[in-house]
N, C-alpha and C. Protein backbone atom coordinates (compact mmCIF):
# COMPACT_ATOMS: atom_id res chain seq x y z
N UNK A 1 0.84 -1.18 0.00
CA UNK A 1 0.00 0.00 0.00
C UNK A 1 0.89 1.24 0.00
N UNK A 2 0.58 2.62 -0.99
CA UNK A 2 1.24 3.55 -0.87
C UNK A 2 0.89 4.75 -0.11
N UNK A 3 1.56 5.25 -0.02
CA UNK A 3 0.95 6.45 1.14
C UNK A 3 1.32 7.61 0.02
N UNK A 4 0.66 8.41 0.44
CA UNK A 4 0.44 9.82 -0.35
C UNK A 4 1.34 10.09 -0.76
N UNK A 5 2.96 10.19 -0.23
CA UNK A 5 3.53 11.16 -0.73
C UNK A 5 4.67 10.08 -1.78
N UNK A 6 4.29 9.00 -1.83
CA UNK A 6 4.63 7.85 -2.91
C UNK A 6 3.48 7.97 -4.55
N UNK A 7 2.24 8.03 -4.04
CA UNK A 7 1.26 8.36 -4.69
C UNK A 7 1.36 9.91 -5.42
N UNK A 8 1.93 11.02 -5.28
CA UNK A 8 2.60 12.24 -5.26
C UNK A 8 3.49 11.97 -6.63
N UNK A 9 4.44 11.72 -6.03
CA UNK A 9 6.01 11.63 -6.34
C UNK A 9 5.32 10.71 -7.76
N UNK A 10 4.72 9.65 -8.22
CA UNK A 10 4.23 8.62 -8.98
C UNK A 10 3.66 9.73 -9.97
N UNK A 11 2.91 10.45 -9.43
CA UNK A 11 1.78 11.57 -10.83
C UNK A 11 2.28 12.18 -11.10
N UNK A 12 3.67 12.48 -10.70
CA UNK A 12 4.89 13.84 -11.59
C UNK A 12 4.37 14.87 -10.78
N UNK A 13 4.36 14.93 -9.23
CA UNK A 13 4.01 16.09 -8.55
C UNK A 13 5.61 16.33 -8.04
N UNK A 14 5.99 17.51 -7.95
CA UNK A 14 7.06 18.43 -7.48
C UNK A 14 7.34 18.02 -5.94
N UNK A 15 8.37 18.54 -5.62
CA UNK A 15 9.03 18.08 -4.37
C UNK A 15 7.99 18.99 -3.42
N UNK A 16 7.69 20.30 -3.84
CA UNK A 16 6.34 21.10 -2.75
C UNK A 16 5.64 20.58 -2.75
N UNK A 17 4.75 20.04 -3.97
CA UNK A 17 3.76 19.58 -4.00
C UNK A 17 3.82 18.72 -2.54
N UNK A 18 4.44 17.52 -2.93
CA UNK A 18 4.07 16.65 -1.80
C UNK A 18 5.07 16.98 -0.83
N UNK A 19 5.65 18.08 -0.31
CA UNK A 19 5.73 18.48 0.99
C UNK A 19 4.11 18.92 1.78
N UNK A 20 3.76 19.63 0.79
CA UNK A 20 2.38 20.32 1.53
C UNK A 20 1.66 19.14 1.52
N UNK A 21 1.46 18.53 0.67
CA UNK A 21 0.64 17.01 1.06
C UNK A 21 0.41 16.06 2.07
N UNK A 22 1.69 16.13 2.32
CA UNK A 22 2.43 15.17 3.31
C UNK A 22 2.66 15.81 4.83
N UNK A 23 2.31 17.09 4.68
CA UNK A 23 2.61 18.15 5.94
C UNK A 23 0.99 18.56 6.10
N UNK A 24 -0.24 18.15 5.22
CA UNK A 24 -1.14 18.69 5.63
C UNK A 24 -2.07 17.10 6.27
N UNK A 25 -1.47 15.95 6.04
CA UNK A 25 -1.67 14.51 6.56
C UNK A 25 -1.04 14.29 7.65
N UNK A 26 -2.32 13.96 8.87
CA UNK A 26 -2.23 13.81 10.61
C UNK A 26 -1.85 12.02 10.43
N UNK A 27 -0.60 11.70 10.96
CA UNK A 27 -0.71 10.33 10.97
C UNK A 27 -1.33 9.98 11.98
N UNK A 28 -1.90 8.54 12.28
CA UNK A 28 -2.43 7.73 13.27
C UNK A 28 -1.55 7.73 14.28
N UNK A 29 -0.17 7.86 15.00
CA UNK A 29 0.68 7.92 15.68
C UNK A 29 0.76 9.27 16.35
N UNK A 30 0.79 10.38 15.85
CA UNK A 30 0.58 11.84 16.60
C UNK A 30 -0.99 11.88 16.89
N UNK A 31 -1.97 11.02 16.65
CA UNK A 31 -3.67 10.97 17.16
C UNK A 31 -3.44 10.71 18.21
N UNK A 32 -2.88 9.27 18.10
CA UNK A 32 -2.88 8.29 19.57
C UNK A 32 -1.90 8.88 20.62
N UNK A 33 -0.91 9.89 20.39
CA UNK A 33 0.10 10.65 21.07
C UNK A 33 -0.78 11.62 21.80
N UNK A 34 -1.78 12.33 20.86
CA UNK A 34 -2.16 13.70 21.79
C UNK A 34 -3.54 13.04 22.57
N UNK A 35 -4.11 11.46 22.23
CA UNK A 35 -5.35 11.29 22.73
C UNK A 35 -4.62 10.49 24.31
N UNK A 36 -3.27 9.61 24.58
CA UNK A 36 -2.69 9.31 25.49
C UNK A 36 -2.47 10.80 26.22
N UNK A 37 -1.98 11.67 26.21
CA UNK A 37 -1.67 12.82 26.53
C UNK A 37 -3.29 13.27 27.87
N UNK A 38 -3.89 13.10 26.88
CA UNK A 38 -5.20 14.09 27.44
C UNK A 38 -5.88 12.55 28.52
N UNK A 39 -5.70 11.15 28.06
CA UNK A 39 -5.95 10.71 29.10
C UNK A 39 -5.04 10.42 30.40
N UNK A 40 -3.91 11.08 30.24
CA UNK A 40 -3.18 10.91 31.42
C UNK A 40 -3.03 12.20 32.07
N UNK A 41 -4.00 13.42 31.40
CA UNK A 41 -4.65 14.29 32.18
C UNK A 41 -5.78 14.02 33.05
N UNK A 42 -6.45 13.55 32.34
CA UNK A 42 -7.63 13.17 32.88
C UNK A 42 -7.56 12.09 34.34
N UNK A 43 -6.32 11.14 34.30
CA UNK A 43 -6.45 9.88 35.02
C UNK A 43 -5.84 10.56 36.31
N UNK A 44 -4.90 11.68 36.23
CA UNK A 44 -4.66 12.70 37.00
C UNK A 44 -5.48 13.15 37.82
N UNK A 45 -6.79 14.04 37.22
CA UNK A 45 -8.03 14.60 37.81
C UNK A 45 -8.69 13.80 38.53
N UNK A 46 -8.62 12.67 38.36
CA UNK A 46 -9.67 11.68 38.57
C UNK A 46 -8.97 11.15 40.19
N UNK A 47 -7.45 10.79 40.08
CA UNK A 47 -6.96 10.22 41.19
C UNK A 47 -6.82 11.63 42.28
N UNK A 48 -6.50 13.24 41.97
CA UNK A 48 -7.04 14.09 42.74
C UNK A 48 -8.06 14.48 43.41
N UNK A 49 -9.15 13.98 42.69
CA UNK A 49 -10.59 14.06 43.42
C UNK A 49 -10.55 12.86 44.17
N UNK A 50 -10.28 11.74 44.13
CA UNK A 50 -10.29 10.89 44.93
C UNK A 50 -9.61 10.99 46.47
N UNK A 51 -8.55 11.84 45.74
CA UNK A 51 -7.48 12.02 47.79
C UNK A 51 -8.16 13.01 48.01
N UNK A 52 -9.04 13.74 47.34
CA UNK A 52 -9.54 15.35 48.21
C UNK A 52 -11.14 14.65 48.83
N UNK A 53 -11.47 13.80 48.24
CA UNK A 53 -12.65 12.96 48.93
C UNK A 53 -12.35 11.88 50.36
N UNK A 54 -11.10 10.93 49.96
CA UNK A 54 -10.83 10.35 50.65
C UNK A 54 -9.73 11.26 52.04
N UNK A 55 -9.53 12.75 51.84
CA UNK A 55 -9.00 13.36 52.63
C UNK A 55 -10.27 14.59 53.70
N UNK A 56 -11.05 14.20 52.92
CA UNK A 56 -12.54 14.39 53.35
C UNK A 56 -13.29 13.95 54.60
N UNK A 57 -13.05 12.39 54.14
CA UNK A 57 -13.53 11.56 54.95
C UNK A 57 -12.85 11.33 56.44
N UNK A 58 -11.97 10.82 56.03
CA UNK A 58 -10.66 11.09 57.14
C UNK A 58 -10.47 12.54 58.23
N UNK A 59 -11.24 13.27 57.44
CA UNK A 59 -11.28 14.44 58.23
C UNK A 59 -12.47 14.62 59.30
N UNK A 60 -13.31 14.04 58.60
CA UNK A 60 -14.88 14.07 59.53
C UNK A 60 -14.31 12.78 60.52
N UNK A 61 -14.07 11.16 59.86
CA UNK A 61 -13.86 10.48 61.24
C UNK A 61 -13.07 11.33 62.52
N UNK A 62 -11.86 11.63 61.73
CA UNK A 62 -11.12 12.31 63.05
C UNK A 62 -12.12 13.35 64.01
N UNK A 63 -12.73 14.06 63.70
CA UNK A 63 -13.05 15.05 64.56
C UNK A 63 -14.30 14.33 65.44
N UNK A 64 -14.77 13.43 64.64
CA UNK A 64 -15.74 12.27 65.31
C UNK A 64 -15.59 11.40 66.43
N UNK A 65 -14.44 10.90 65.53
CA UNK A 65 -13.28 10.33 67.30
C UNK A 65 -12.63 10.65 68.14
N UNK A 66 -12.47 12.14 68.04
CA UNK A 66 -11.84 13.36 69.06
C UNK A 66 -13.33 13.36 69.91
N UNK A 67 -14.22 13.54 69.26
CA UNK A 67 -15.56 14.40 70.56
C UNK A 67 -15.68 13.27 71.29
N UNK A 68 -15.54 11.59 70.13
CA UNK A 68 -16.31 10.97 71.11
C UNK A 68 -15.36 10.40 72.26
N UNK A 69 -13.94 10.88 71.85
CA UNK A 69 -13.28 10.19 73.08
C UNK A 69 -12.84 11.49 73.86
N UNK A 70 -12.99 12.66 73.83
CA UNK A 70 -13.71 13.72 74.99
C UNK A 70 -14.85 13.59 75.84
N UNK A 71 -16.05 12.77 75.37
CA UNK A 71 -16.81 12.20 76.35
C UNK A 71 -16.07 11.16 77.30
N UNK A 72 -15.80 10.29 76.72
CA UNK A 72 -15.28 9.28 77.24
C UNK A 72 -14.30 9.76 78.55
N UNK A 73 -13.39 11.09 78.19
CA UNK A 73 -12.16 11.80 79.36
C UNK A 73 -12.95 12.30 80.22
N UNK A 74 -14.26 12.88 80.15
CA UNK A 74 -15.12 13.67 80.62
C UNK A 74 -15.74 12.99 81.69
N UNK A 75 -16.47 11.87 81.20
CA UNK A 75 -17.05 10.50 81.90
C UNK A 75 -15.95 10.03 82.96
N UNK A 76 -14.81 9.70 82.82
CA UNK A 76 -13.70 9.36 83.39
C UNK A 76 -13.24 9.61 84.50
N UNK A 77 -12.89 11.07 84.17
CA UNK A 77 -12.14 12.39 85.16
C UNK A 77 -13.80 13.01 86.25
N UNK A 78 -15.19 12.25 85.31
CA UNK A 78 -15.92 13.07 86.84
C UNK A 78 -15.34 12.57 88.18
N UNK A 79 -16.40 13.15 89.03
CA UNK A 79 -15.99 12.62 90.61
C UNK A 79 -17.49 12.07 91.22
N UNK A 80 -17.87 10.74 90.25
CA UNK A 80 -18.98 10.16 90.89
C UNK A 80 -18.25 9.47 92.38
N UNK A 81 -19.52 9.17 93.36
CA UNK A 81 -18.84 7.80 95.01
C UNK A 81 -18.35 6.91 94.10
């Protein structure tokens, strides 16, 4: 199979000719380059929202297990007989 700028060069087209030809053709290799690109942006975003959720959570237990073991010091330290 020929690629364009074989197909070019074959019809008696000029060395510009199939520069611009060949310079205005996206190969399949710079697609899959800029579409990897944008998903390893994305897989980025995705694992950031996850630690700002899972740093979320972690934040509410803690203050949960602070009050409830302030009862617990509270209960403790009274002065029941």
């Amino acid at each position: 199979m020929k690629c364009r700028r074989q197909k070019a060069e074959e019809a008696g087209g000029h060395r510009k000719e199939t520069k611009t030809l060949y310079a205005s053709f996206h190969t399949p290799q710079s697609a899959a380059r800029n579409s990897s690109r944008g998903q390893a942006l994305t897989e980025y975003v995705v694992i950031a929202g996850l630690l700002m959720a899972s740093l979320g959570i972690l934040t509410v237990f803690f203050v949960t297990f602070k009050e409830y073991g302030m009862r617990i010091l509270a209960l403790v330290s009274s002065e029941y007989p």
